[in-house]
N, C-alpha and C. Protein backbone atom coordinates (compact mmCIF):
# COMPACT_ATOMS: atom_id res chain seq x y z
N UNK A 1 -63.69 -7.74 -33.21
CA UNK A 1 -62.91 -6.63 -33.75
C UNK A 1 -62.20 -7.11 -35.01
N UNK A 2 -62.08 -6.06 -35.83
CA UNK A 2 -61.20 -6.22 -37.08
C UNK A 2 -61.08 -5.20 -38.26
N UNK A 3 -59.92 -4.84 -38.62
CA UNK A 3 -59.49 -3.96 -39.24
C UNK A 3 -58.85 -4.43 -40.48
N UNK A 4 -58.37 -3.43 -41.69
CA UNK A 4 -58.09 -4.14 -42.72
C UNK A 4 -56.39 -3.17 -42.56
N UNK A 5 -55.57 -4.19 -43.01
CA UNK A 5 -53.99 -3.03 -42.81
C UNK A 5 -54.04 -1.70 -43.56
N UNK A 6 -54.93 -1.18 -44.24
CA UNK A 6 -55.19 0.51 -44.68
C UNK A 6 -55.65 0.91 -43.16
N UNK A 7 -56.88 0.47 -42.61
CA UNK A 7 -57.67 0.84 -41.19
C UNK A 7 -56.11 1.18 -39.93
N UNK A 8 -54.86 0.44 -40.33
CA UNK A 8 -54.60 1.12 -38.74
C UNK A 8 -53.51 1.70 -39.10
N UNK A 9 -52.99 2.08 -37.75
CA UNK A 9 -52.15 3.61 -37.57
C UNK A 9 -50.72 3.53 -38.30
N UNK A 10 -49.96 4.05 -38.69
CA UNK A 10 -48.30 3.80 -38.62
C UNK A 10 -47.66 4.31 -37.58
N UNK A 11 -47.23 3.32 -37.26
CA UNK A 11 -46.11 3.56 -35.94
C UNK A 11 -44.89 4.12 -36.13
N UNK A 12 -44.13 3.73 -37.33
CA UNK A 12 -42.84 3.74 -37.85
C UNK A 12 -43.23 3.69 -39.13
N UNK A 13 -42.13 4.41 -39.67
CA UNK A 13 -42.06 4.74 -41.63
C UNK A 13 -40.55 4.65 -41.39
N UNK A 14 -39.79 3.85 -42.26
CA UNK A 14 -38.76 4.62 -42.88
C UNK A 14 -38.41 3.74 -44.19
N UNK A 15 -37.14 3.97 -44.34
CA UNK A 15 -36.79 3.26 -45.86
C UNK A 15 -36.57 1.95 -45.98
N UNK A 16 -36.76 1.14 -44.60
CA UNK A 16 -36.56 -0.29 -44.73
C UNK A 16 -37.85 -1.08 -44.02
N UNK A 17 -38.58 0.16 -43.10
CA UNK A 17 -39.57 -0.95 -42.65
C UNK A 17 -40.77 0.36 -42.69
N UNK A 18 -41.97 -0.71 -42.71
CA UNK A 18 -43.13 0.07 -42.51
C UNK A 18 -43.87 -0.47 -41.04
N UNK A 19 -44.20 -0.35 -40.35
CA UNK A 19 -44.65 -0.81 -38.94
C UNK A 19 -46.21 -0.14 -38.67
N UNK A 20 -47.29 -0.44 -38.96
CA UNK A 20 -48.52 -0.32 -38.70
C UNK A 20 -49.64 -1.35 -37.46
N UNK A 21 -50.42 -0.51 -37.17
CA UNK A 21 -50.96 -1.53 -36.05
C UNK A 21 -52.30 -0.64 -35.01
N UNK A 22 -52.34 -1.39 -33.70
CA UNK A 22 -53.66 -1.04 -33.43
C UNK A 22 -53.49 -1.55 -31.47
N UNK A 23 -54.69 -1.03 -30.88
CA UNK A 23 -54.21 -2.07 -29.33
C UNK A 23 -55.48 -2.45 -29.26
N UNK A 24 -55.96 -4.07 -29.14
CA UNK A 24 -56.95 -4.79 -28.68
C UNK A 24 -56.76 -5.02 -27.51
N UNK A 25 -57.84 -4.65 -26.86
CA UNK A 25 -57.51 -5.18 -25.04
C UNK A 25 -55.90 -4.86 -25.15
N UNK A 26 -55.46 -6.25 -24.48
CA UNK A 26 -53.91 -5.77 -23.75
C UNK A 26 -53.05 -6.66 -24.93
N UNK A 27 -53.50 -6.16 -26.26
CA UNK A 27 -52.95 -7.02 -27.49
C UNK A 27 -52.33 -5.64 -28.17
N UNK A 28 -50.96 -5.72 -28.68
CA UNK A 28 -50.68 -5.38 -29.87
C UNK A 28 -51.12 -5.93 -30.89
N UNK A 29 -51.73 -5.14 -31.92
CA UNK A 29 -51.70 -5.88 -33.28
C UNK A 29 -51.14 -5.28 -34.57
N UNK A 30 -50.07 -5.54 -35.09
CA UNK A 30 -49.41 -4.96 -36.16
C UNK A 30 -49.49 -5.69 -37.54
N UNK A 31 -49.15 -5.04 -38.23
CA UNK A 31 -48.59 -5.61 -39.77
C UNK A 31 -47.83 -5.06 -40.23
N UNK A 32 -46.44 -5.59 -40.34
CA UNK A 32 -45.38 -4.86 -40.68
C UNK A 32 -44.51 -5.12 -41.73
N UNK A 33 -44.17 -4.50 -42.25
CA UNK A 33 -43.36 -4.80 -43.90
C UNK A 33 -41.64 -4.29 -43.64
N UNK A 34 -40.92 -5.22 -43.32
CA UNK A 34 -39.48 -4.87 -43.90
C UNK A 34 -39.01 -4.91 -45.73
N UNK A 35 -38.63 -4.00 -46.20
CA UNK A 35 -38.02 -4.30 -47.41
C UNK A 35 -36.72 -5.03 -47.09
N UNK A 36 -36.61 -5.74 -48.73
CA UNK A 36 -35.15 -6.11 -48.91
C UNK A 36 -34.15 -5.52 -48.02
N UNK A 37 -33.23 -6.26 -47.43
CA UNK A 37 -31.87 -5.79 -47.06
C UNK A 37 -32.47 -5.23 -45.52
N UNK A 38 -33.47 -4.82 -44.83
CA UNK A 38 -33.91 -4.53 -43.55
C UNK A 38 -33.15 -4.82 -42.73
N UNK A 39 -32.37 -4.76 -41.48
CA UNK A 39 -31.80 -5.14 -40.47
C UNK A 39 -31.82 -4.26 -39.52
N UNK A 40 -32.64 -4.73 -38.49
CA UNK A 40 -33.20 -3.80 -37.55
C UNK A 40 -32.25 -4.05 -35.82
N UNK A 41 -31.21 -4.87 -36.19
CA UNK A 41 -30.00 -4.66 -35.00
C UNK A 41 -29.77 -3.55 -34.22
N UNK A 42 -29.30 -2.56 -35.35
CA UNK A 42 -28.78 -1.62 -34.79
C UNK A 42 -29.88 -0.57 -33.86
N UNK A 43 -31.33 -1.12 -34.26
CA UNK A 43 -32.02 -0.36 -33.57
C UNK A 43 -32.47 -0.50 -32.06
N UNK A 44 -32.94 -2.42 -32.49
CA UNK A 44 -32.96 -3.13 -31.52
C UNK A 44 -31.55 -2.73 -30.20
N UNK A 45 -30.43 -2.73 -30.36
CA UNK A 45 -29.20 -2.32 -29.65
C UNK A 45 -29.30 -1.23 -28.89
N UNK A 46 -29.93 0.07 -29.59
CA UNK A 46 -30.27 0.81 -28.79
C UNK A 46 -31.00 0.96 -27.38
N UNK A 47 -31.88 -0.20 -27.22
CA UNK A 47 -32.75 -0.69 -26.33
C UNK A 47 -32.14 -0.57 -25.27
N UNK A 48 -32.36 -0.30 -23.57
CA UNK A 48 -31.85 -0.46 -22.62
C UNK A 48 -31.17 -1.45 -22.55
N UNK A 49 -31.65 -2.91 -22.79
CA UNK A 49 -30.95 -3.98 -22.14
C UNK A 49 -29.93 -4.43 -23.67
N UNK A 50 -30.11 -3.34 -24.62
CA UNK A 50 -29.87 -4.09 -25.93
C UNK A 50 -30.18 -5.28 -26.64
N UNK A 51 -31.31 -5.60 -26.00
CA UNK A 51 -32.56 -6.75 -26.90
C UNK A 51 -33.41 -6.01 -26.77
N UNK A 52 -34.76 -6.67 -27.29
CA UNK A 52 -35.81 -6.79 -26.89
C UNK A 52 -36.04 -7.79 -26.39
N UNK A 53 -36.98 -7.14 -25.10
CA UNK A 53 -37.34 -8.19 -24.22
C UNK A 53 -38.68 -8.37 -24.27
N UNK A 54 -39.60 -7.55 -24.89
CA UNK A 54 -41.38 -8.20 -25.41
C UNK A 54 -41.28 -9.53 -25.96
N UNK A 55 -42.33 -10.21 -25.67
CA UNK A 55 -42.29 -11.45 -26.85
C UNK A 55 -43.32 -11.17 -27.88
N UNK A 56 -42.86 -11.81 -29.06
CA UNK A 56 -44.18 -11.48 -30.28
C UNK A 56 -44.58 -12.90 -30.79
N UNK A 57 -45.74 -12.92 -31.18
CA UNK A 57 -46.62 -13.97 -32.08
C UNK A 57 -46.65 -13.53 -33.69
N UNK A 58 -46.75 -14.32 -34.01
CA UNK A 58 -47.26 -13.91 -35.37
C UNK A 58 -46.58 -14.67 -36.37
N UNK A 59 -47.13 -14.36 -37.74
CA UNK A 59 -47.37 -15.28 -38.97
C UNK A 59 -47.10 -14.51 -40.14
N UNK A 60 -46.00 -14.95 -40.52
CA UNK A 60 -45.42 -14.24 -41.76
C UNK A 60 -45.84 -14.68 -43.32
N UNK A 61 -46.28 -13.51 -43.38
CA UNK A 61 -47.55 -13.52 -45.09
C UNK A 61 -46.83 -13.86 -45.91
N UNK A 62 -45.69 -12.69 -46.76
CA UNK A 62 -45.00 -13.31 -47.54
C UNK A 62 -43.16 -12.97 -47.30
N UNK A 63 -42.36 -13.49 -47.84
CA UNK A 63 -41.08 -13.21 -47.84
C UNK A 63 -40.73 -14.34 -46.58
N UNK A 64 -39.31 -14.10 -46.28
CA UNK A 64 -38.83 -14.47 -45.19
C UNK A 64 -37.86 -13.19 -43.96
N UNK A 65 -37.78 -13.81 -43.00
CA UNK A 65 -37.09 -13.18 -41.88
C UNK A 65 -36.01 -14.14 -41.05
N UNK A 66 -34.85 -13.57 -40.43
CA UNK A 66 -33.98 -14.21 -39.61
C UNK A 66 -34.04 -13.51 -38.24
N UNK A 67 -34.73 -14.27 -36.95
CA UNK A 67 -34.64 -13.70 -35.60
C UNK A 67 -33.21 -14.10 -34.91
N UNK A 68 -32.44 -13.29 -34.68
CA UNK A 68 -31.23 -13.34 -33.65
C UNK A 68 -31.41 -13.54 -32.30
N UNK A 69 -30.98 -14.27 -31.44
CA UNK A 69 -30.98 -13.85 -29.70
C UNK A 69 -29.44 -13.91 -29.21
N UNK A 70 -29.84 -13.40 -27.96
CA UNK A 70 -28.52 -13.07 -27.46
C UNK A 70 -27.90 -14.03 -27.10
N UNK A 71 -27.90 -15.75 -27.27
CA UNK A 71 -26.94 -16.64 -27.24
C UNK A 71 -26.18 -16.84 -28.21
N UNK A 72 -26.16 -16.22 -29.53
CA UNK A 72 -26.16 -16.17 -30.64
C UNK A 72 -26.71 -17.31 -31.75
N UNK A 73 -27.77 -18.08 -31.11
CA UNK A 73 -28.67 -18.80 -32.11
C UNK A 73 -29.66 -17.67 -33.27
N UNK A 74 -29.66 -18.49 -34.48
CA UNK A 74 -30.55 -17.60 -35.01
C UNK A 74 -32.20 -18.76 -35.19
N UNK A 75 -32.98 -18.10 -35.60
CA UNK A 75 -34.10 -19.33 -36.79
C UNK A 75 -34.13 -18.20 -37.90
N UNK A 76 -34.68 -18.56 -38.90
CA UNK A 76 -35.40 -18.49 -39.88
C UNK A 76 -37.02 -18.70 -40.19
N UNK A 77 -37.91 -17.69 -40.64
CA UNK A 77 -39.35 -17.73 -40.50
C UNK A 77 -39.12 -17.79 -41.70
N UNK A 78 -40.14 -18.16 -42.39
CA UNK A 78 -40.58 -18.08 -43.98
C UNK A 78 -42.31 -17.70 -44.18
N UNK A 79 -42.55 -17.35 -45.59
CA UNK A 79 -44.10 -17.49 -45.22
C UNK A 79 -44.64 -18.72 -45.40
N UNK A 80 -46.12 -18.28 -44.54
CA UNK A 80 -46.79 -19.59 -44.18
C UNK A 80 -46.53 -20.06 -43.22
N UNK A 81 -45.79 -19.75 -42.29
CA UNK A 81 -45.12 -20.03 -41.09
C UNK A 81 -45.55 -19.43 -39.77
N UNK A 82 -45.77 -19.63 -38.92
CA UNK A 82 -46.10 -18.91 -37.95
C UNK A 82 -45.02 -18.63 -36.51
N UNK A 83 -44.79 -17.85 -36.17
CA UNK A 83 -43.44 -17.86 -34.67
C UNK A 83 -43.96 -16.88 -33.97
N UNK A 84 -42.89 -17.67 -32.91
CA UNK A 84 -42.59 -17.13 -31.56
C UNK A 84 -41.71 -16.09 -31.47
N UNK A 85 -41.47 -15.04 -30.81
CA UNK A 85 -40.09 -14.52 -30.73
C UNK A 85 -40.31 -14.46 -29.85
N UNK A 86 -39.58 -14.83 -28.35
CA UNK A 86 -39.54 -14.73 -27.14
C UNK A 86 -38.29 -13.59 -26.53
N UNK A 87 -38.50 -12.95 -25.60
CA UNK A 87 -37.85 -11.91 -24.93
C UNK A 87 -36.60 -12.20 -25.33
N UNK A 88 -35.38 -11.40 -25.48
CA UNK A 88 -33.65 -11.77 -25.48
C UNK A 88 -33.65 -11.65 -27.07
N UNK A 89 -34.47 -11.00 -28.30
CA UNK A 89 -33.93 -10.85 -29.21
C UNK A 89 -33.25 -9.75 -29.74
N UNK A 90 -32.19 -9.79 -30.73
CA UNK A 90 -31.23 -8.73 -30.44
C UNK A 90 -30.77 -8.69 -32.02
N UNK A 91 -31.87 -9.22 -33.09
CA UNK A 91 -32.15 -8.56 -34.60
C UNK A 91 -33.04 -9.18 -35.23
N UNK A 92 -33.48 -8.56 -36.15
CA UNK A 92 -34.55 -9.60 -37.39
C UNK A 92 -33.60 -8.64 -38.54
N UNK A 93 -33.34 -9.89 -39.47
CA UNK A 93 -32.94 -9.11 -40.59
C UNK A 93 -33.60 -10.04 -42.11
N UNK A 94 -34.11 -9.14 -42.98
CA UNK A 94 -34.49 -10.02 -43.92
C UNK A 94 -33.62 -9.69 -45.53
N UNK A 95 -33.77 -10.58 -45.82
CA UNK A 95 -32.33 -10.42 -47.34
C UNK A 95 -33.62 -10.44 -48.02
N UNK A 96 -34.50 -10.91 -48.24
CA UNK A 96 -35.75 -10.63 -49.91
C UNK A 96 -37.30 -9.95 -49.04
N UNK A 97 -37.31 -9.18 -48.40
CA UNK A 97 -38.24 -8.88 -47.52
C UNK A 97 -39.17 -9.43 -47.00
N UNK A 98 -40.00 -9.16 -46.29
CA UNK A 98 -41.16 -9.96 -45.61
C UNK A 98 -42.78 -8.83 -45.34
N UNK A 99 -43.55 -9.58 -45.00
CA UNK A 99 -44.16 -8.78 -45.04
C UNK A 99 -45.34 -10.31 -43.63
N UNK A 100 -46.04 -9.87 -42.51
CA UNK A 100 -45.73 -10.15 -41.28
C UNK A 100 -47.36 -9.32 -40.31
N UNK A 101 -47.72 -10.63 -40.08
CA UNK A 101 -48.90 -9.93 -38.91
C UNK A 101 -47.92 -10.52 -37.29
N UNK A 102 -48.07 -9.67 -35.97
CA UNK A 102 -47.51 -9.67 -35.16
C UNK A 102 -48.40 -9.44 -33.73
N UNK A 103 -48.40 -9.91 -33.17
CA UNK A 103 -49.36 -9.83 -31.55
C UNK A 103 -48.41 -9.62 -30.80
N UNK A 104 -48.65 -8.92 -29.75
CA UNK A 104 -47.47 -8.09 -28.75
C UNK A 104 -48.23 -8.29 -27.38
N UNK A 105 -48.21 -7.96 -26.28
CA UNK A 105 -48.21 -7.20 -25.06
C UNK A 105 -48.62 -6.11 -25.04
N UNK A 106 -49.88 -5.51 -25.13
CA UNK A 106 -49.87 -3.96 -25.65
C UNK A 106 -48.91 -2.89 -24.59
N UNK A 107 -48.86 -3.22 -23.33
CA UNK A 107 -48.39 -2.34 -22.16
C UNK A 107 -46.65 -2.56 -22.34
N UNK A 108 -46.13 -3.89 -22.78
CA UNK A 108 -44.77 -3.75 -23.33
C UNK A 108 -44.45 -3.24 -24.11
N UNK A 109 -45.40 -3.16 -25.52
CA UNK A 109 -44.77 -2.98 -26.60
C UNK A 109 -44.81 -1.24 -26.13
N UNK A 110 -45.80 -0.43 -25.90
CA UNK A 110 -45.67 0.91 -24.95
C UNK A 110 -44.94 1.36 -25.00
N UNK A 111 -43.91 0.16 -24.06
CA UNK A 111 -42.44 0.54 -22.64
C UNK A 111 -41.66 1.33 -23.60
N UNK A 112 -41.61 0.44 -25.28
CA UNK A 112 -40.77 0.53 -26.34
C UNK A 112 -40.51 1.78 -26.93
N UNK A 113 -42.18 2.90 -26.82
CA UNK A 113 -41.93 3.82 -27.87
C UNK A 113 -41.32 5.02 -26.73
């Protein structure tokens, strides 16, 4: 299988992120673009447990990103980089945008919409 990021769906549009993607077997597969200044906390918060609790894979193309968890550690991804985000995160925010392929859980990421 393989698609080119025109080929799949948008999940989400708005003025800070673009969120596109697809379900392989029991795979999310996205490509997602935060602009400048993005901080997706407040959305993430909304969440039942107020994280997210999916974990994601993936490899950030260009820009950078900051993942939060709820101990209050952060990391930093850059591109060229590849991460983990494991369940208990509770923001990604990027200051010069990013732009980001992502593998999910397809039946979690679901739970989400």
């Amino acid at each position: 299988m393989k698609s080119s990021r025109a080929g799949l769906d948008t999940i989400m549009e708005s003025e800070v992120a673009t969120l596109s993607g697809t379900v392989w077997g029991e795979m999310a597969v996205n490509i997602n673009r935060f602009e400048p200044g993005c901080d997706l906390s407040a959305m993430i918060a909304q969440l039942s447990t107020g994280s997210c609790q999916v974990p994601h894979w993936g490899y950030v193309i260009e820009g950078s990103l900051t993942i939060g968890y709820l101990d209050g550690s952060t990391e930093s991804v850059g591109a060229g980089e590849v991460f983990y985000m494991p369940p208990g995160h509770n923001s990604v925010v990027t200051e010069t945008g990013c732009l980001i392929a992502e593998f999910s859980p397809a039946a979690e990421m679901a739970a989400l919409q």
